[in-house]
Protein backbone atom coordinates (compact mmCIF):
# COMPACT_ATOMS: atom_id res chain seq x y z
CA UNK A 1 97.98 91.84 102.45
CA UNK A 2 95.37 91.27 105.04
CA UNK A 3 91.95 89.52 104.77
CA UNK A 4 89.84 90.02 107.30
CA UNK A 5 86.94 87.23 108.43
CA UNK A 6 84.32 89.76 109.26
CA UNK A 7 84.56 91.50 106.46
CA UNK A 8 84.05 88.25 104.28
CA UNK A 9 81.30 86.12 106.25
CA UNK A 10 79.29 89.76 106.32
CA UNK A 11 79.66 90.40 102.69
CA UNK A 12 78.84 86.67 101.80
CA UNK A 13 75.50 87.10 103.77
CA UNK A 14 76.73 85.16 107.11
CA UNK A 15 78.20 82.14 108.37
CA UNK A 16 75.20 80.68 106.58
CA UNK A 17 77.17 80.44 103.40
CA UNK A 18 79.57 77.92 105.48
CA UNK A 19 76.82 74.76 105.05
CA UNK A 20 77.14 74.70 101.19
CA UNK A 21 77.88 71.65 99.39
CA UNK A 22 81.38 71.11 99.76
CA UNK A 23 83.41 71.64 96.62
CA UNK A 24 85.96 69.03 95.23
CA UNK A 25 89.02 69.90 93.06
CA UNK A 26 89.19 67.53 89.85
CA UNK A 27 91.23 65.14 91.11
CA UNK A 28 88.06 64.18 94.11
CA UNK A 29 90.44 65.67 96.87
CA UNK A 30 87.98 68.08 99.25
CA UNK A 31 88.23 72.15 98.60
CA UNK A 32 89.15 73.95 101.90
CA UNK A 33 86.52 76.31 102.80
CA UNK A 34 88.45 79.69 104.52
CA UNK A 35 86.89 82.12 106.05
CA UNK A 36 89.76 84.63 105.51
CA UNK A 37 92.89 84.29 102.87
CA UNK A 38 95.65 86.10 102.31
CA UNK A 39 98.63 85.64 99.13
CA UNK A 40 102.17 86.83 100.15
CA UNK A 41 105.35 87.00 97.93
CA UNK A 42 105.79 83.31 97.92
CA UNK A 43 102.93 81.80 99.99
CA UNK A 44 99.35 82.28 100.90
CA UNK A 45 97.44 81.69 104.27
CA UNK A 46 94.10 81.61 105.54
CA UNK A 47 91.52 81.09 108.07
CA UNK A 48 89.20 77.97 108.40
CA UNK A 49 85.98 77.67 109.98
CA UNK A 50 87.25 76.12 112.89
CA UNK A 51 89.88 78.79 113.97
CA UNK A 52 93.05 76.99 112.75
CA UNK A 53 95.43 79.12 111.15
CA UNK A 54 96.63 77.28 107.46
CA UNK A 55 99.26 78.27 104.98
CA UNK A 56 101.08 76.84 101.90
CA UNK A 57 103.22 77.70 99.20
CA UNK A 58 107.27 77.91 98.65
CA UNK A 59 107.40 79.77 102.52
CA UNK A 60 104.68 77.95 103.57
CA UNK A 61 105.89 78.40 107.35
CA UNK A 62 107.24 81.40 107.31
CA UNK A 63 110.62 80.28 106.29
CA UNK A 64 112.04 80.18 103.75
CA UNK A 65 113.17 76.85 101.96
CA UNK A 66 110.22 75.32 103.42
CA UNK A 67 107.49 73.64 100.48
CA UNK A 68 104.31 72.69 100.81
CA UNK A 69 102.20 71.91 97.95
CA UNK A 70 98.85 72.26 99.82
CA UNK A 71 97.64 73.60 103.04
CA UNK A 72 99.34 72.82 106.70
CA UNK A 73 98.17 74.15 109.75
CA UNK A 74 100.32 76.38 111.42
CA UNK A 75 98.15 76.54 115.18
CA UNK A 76 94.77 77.45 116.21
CA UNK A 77 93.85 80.74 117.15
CA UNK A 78 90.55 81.07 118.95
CA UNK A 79 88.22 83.61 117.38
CA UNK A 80 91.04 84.72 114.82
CA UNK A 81 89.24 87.31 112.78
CA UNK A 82 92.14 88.33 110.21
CA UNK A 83 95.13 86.74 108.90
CA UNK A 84 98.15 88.64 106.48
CA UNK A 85 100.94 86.88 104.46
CA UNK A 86 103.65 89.06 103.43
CA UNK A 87 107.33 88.26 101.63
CA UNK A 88 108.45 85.27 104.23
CA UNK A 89 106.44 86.11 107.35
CA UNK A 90 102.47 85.70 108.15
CA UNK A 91 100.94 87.89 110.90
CA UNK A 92 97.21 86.63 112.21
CA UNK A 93 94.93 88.49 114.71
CA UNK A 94 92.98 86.81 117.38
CA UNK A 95 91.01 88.88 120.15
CA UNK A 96 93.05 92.36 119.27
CA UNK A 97 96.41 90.14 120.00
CA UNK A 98 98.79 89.71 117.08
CA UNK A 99 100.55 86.67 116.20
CA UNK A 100 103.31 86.59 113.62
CA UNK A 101 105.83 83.67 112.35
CA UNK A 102 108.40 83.75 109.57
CA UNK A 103 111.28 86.10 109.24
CA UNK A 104 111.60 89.72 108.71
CA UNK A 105 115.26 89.84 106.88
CA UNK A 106 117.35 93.23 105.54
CA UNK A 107 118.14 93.65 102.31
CA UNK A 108 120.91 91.08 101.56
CA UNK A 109 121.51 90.24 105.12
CA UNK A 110 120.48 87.26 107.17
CA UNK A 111 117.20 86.89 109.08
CA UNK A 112 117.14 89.73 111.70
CA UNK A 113 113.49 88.04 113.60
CA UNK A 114 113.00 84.59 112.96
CA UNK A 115 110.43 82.02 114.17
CA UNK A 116 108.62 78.98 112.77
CA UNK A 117 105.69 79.12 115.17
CA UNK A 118 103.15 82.09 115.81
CA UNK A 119 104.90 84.48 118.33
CA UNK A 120 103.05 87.36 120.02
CA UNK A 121 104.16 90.80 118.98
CA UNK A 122 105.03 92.75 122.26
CA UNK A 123 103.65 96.06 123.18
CA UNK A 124 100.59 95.97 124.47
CA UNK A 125 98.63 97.74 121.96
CA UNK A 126 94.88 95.83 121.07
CA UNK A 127 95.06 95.57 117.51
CA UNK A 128 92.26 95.43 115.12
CA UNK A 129 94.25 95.21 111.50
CA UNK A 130 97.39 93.83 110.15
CA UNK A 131 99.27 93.89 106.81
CA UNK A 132 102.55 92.40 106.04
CA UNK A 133 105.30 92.68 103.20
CA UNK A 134 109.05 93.20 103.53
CA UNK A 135 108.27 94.88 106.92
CA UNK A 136 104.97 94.41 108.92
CA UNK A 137 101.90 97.26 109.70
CA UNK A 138 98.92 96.78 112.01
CA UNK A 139 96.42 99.27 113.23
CA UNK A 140 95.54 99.84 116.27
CA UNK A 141 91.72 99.87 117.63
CA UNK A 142 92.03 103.63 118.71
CA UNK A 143 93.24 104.23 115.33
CA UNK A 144 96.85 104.20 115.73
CA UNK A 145 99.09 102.88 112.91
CA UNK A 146 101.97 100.89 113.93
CA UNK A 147 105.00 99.34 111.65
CA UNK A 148 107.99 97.40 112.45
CA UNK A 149 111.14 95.97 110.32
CA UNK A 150 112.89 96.71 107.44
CA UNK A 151 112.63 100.40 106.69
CA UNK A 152 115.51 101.11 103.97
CA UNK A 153 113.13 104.21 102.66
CA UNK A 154 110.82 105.22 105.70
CA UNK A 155 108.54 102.69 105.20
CA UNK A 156 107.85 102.37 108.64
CA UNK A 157 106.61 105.94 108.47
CA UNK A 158 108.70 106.80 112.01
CA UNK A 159 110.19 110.00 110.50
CA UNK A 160 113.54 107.83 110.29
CA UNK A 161 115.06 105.21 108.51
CA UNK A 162 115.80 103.23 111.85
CA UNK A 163 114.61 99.72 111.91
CA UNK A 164 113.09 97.44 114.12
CA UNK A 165 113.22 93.52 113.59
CA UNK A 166 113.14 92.39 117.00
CA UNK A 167 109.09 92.74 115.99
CA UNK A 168 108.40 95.96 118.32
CA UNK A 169 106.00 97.91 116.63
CA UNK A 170 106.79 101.32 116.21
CA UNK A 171 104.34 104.32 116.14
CA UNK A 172 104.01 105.91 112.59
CA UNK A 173 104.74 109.56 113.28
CA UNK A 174 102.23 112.22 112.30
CA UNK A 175 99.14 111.43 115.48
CA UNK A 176 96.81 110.67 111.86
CA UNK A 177 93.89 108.35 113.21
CA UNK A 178 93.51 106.15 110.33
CA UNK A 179 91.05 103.28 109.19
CA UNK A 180 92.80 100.64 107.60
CA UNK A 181 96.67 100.44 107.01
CA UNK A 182 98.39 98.49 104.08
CA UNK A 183 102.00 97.37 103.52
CA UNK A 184 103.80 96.90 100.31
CA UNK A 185 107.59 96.12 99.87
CA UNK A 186 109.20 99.25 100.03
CA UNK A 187 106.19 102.02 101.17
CA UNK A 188 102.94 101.89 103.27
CA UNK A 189 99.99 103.34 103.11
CA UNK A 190 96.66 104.05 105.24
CA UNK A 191 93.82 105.60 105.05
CA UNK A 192 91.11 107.80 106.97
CA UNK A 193 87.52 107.20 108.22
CA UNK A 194 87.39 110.43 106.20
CA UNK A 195 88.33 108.89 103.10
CA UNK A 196 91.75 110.33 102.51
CA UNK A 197 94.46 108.30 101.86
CA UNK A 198 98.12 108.64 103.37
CA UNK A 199 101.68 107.08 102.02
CA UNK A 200 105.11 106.57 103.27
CA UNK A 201 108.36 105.22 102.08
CA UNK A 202 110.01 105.29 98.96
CA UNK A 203 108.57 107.41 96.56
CA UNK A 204 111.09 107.05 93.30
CA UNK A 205 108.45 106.45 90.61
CA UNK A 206 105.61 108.23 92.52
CA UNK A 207 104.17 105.39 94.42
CA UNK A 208 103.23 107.68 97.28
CA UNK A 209 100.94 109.81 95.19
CA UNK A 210 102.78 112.90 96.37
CA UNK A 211 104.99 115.12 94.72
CA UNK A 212 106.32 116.66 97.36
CA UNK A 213 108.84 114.17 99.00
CA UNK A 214 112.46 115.86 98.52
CA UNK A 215 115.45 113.95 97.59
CA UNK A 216 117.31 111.95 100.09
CA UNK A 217 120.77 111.29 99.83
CA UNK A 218 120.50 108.44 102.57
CA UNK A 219 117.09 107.01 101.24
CA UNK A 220 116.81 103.84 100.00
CA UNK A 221 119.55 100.55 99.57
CA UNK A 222 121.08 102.05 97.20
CA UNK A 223 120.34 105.55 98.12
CA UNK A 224 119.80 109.25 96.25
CA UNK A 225 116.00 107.90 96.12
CA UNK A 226 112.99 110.08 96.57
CA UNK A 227 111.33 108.90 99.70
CA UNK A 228 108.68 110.60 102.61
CA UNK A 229 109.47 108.92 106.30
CA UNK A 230 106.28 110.34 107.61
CA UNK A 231 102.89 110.06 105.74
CA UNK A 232 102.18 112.08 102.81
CA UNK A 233 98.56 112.75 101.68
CA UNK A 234 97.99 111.23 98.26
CA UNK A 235 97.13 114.21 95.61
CA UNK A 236 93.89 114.35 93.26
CA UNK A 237 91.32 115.65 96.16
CA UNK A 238 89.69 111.77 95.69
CA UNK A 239 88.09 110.15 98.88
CA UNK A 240 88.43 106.61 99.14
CA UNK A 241 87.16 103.49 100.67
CA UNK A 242 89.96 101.68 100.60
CA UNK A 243 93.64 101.75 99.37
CA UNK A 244 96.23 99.18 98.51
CA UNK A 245 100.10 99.35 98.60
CA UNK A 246 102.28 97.12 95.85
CA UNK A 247 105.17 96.69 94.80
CA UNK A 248 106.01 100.32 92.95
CA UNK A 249 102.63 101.27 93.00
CA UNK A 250 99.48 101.91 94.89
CA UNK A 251 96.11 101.51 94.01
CA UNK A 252 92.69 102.77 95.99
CA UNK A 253 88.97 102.50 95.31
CA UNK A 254 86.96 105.84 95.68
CA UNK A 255 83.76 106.18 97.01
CA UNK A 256 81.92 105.82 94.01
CA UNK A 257 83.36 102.18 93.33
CA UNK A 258 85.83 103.83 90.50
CA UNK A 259 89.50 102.13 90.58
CA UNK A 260 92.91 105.00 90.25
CA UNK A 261 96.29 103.78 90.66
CA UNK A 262 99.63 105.63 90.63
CA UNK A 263 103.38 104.88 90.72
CA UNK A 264 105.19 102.42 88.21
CA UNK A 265 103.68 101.66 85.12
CA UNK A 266 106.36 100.08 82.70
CA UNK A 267 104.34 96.59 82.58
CA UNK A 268 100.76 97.90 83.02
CA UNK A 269 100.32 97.64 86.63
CA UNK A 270 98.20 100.97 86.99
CA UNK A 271 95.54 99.60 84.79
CA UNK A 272 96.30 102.46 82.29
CA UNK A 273 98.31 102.28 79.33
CA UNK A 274 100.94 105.06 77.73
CA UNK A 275 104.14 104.61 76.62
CA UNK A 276 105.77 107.64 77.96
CA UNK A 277 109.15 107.32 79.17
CA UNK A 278 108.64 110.09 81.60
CA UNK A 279 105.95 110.49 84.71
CA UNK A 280 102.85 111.87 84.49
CA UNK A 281 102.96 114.66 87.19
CA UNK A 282 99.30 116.45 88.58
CA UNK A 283 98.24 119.23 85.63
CA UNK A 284 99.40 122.86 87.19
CA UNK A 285 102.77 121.27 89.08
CA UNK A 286 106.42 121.36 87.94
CA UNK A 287 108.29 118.54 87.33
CA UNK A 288 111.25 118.87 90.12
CA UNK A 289 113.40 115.34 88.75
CA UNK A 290 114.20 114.08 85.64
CA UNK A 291 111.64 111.31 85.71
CA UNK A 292 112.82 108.11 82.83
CA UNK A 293 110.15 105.52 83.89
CA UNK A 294 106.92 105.92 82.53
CA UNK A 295 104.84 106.52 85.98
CA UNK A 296 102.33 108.48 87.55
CA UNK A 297 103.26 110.36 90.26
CA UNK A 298 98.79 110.99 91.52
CA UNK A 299 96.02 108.55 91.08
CA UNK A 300 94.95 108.42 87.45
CA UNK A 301 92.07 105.68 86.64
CA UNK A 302 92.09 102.19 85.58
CA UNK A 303 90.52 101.36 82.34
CA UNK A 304 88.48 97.83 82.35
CA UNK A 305 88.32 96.44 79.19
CA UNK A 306 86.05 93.90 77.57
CA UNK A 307 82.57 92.34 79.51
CA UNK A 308 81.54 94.20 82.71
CA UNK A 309 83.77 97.47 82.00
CA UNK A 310 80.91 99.42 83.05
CA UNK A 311 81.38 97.59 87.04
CA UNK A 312 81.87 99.25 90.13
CA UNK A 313 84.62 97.82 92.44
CA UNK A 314 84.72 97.15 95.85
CA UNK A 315 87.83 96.13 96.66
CA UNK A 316 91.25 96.51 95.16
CA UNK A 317 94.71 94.04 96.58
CA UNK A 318 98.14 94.43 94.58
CA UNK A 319 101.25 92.37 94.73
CA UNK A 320 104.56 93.42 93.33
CA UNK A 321 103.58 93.94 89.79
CA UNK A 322 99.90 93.05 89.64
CA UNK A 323 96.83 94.20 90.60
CA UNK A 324 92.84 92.54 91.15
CA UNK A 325 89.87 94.20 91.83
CA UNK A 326 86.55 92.66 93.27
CA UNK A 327 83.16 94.22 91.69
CA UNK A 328 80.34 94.75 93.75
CA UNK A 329 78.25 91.62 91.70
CA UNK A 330 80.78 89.56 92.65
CA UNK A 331 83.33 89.12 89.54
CA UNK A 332 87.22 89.78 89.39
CA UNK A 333 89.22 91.76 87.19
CA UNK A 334 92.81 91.85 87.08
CA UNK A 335 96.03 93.95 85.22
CA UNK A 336 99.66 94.23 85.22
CA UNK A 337 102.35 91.73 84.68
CA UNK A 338 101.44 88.12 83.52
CA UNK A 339 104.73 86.20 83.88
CA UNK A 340 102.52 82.89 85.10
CA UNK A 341 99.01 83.39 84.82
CA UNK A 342 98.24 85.20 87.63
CA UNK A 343 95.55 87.27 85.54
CA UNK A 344 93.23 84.39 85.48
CA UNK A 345 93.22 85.14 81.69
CA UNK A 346 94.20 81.46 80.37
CA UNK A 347 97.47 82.25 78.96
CA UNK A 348 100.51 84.60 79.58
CA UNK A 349 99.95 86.57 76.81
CA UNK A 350 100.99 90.42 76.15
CA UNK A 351 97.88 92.95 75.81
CA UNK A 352 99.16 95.69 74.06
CA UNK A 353 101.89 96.66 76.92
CA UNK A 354 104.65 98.67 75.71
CA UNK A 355 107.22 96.02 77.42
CA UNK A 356 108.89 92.86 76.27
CA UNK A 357 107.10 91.59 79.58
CA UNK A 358 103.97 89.51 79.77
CA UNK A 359 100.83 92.22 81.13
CA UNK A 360 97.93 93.35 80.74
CA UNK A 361 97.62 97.45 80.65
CA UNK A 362 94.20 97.46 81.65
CA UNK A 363 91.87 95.63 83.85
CA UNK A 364 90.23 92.36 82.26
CA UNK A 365 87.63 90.15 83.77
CA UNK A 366 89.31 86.57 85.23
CA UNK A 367 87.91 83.80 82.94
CA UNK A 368 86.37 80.43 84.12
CA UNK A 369 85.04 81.68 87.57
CA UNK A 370 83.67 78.83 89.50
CA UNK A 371 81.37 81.17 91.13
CA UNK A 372 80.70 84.64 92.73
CA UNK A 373 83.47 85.89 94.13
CA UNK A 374 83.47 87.74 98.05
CA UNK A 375 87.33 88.99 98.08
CA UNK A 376 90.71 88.70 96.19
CA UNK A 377 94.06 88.94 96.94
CA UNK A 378 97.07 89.40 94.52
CA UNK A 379 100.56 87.19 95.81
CA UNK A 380 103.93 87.40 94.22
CA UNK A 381 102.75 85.97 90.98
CA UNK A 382 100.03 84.47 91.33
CA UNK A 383 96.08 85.04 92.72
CA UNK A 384 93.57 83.87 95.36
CA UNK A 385 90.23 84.56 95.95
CA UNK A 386 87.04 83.20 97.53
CA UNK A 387 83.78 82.50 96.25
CA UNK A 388 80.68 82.97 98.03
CA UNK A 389 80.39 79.48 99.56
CA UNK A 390 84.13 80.06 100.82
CA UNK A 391 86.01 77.77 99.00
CA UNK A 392 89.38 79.19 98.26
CA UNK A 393 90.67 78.98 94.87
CA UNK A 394 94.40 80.38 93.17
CA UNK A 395 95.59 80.48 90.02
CA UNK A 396 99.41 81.45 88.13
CA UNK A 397 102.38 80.35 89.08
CA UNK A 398 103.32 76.97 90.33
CA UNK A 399 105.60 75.88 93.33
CA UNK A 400 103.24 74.80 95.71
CA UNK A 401 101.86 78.80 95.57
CA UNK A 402 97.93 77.77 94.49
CA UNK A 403 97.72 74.79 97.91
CA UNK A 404 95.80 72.17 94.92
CA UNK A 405 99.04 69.79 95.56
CA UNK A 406 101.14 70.47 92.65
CA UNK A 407 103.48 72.79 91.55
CA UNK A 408 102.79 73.22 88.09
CA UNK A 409 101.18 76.87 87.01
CA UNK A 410 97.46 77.13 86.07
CA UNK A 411 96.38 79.79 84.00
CA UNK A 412 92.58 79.68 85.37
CA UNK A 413 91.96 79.35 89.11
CA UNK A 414 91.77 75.26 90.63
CA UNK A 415 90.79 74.88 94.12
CA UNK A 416 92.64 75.24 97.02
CA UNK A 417 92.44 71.80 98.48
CA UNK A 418 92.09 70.47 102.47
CA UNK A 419 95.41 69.89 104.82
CA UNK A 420 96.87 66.68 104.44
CA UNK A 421 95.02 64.53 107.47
């Protein structure tokens, strides 16, 4: 889940915006002000205006057992311009170098790449983009999409399921020349200057937006799973500005600022409700496996519901079961599971899902903003954004995930406060 610095201070009309009042959390303690933040599984991690890299959360380091309940800093990074927070790893980019920290681990194995301070990734390759998950993706600045460790269902899009967690990235087969590249636990995607958008990985309940991907007796942990090791285009003829991996789904924004989403969709997380027990598979196509999770195998569009439905998005980030999108005025809306709040809605309430589990089927506007928001990004369970002053706030579950020094949940987002002196 990347975050990018440039992106923010340009959208936030420059480093201006820095030389706001400084905000205070309620109990007096200073707000940090980021410019860049990224939520992982258990952790987020961000960027402050004086180029040292900061994280907290149950991972806070990288590794896992470590707890910290607001923000340390991890190093400095001169003129770091990104930073990415994945399941127990973080990944920052400084001058088209890469940095990462953390572990990259197998399925049910121990760490395979371990280190508690930023190491550079070898190869060579200037970067200009980096997302990180289960397994890590950056892009290259000639275009060139790289991916590197766990790769159970050809997530590393290699045209194999070999791995590589000695942190070498590997070239993602298929000589595409893409503009942005996105990670999620178990499939990748990227997508074009063009505006079409690729996937890779496992493709079970349709998460790749392709139904071509044959079965694959040796795909996946606990294999006879429907995967693609080489990029797929996503079906539905849409072009798109900008496309998000998740857990089992994917989500992209079009050109027109119109939110689709397509994969898993048992607890709501395509924005969409329907109660089918079977995929939804493109109108014209046959149906080649006995789908039993309600899905959608190509992008179908999230609903907003309530205030502001009529809003144009401009960014979408997913985590494992949720989703958030940023509107081009500046407000959030978010769907999918609610196990701890991570909606921003006040409560972990069920909104007509079809599942015993806490969600939220279509998109609803977070409550209790403290301002405009400039980006979002969707963690494990829980949220972060940043306003337009860039003070970083999170909100759902507890365990040192939101950095305001506690470790209880909130259910509306509380500042993100300064590292301990």
């Amino acid at each position: 889940m990347l975050h990018s610095r440039r992106w923010s201070i340009g959208f936030s009309f420059g480093l201006a915006a820095l030389a706001c009042s400084e905000a205070t959390a309620p109990n007096g303690s200073p707000a940090i002000k980021l410019l860049a933040i990224s939520a992982g599984a258990f952790h987020a991690c961000g960027i402050t205006p004086g180029d040292s890299t900061v994280c907290w959360g149950s991972t806070a380091l990288g590794v896992s057992g470590t707890l910290a309940t607001r923000p340390v800093v991890v190093t400095t990074l001169p003129g770091a311009t990104a930073i990415a927070a994945g399941g127990t790893n973080a990944c920052a980019l400084a001058a088209g170098r890469l940095y990462c920290w953390g572990q990259l681990t197998e399925v049910n194995s121990a760490p395979s790449w371990r280190r508690t301070l930023p190491d550079t990734v070898p190869g060579g390759a200037v970067f200009g983009n980096v997302t990180t998950s289960l397994h890590d993706c950056a892009l290259a600045v000639t275009g060139a999409a790289y991916c590197w460790g766990q790769n159970d269902n050809g997530e590393l899009g290699i045209g194999s399921l070999a791995t590589s967690f000695d942190s070498t990235p590997l070239a993602v087969a298929g000589g595409i020349t893409f503009a942005s590249v996105s990670a999620g636990p178990w499939h990748s995607c990227g997508l074009t200057a063009g505006g079409q958008a690729y996937c890779w990985g496992d493709n079970q309940v349709g998460e790749l937006g392709d139904t071509s991907a044959a079965m694959d007796s040796t795909c996946g942990y606990f294999a006879n799973r429907l995967c693609a090791p080489t990029p797929v285009p996503v079906q539905g003829g849409l072009q798109f500005r900008s496309v998000a991996a998740g857990g089992l789904f994917s989500c992209g924004v079009t050109i027109a600022g119109k939110g689709y989403c397509w994969g898993w969709n048992p607890e709501g997380s395509l924005g969409t409700p329907f109660a089918s027990g079977h995929c939804i598979w493109p109108t014209g196509s046959t149906p080649t496996v006995g789908d039993t999770e309600p899905c959608a195998r190509f992008p179908i569009p999230v609903q907003l519901d309530g205030p502001g439905s009529d809003s144009l998005f401009a960014e979408i980030s997913v985590g494992p079961g949720h989703a958030c999108a940023l509107t081009t005025g500046g407000r959030v809306f978010c769907w999918g599971t609610n196990y701890s709040g991570e909606l921003g809605r006040g409560d972990t309430t069920r909104y007509g899902c079809g599942s015993e589990t806490p969600c939220v089927p279509r998109a609803r506007l977070v409550l209790h903003a403290p301002g405009s928001w400039v980006h979002v990004t969707a963690g494990g369970d829980f949220t972060c954004g940043l306003t337009a002053d860039h003070t970083a706030y999170c909100w759902g579950s507890g365990g040192g995930n939101l950095g305001n020094g506690g470790t209880t949940p909130a259910y509306f987002p509380v500042a993100v406060l300064t590292p301990v002196p």
